[in-house]
Protein backbone atom coordinates (compact mmCIF):
# COMPACT_ATOMS: atom_id res chain seq x y z
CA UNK A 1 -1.03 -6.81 5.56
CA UNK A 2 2.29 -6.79 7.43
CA UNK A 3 0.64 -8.74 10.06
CA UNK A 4 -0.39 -11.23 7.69
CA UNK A 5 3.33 -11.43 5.99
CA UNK A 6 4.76 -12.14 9.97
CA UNK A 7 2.43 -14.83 10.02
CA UNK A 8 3.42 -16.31 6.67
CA UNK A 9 7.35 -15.94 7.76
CA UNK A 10 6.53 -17.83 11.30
CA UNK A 11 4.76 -20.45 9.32
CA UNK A 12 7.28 -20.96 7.19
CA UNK A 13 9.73 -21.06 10.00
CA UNK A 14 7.70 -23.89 11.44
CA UNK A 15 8.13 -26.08 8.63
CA UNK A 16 12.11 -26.28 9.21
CA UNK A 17 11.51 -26.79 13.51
CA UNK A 18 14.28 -29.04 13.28
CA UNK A 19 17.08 -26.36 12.83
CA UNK A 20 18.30 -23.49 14.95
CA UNK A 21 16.35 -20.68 14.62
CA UNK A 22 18.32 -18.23 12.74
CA UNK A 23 18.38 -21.03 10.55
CA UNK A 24 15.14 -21.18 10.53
CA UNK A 25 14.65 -17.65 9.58
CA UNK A 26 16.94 -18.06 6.81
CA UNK A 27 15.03 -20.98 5.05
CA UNK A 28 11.67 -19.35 6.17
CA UNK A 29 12.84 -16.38 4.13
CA UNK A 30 13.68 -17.65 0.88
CA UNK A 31 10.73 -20.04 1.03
CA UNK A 32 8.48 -19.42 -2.50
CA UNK A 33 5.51 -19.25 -0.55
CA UNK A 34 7.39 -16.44 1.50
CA UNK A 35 8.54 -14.83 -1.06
CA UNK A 36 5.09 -14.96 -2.31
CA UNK A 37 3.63 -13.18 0.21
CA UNK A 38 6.32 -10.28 0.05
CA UNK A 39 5.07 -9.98 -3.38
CA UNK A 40 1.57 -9.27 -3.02
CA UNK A 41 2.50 -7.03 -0.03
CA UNK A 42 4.75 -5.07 -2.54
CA UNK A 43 1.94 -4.79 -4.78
CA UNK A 44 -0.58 -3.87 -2.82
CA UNK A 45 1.55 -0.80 -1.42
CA UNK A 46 2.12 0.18 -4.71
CA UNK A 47 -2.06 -0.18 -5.48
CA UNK A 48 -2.02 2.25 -2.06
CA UNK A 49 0.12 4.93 -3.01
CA UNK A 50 -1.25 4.93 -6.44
CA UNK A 51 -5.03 5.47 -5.39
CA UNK A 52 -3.97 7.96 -2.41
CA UNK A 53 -2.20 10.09 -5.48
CA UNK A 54 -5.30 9.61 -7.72
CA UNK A 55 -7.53 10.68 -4.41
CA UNK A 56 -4.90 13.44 -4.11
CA UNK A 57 -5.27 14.48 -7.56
CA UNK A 58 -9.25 14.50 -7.28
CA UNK A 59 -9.34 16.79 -4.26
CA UNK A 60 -7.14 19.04 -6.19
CA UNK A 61 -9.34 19.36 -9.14
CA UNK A 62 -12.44 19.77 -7.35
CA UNK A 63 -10.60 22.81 -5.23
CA UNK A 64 -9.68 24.07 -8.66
CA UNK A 65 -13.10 23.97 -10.04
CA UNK A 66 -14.46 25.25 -6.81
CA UNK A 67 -12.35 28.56 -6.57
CA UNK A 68 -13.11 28.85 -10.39
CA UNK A 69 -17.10 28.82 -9.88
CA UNK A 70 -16.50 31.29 -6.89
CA UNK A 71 -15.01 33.69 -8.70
CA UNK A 72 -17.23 33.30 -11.66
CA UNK A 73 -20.38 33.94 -9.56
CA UNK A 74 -18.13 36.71 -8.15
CA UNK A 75 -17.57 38.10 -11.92
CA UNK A 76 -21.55 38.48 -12.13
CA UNK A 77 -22.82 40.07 -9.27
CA UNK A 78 -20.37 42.55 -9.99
CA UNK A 79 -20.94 43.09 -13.37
């Protein structure tokens, strides 16, 4: 996805070839369609995180219910 923002930035860039290049940066970067593309990166990090804490939180409930079955099956073959 960063990749894809670079590109986005360099293509943007290109459409002001006429200037120096930091000034070409500079206009590239406050382009809409730039800015754009920052958004959706921003957004899809935030999806990330969000799914790898849901994943996260998963995991953690099925090691809860695990140790909780174990030590029920543990409860009758002892009693």
């Amino acid at each position: 996805m960063e990749a894809w923002v670079k590109t986005v930035l360099a293509q943007c860039q290109k459409k002001h070839a006429d200037l120096a290049v930091n000034a070409q940066e500079r206009e590239a970067r406050i382009d809409p369609e730039y800015i754009q593309s920052l958004d959706a990166l921003r957004e899809a990090v935030a999806n990330d995180e969000r799914f790898r804490f849901l994943v996260s939180t998963a995991h953690a409930k099925i090691e809860a219910w695990r140790s909780m079955e174990s030590t029920r099956r543990a409860e009758r073959s002892v009693g």
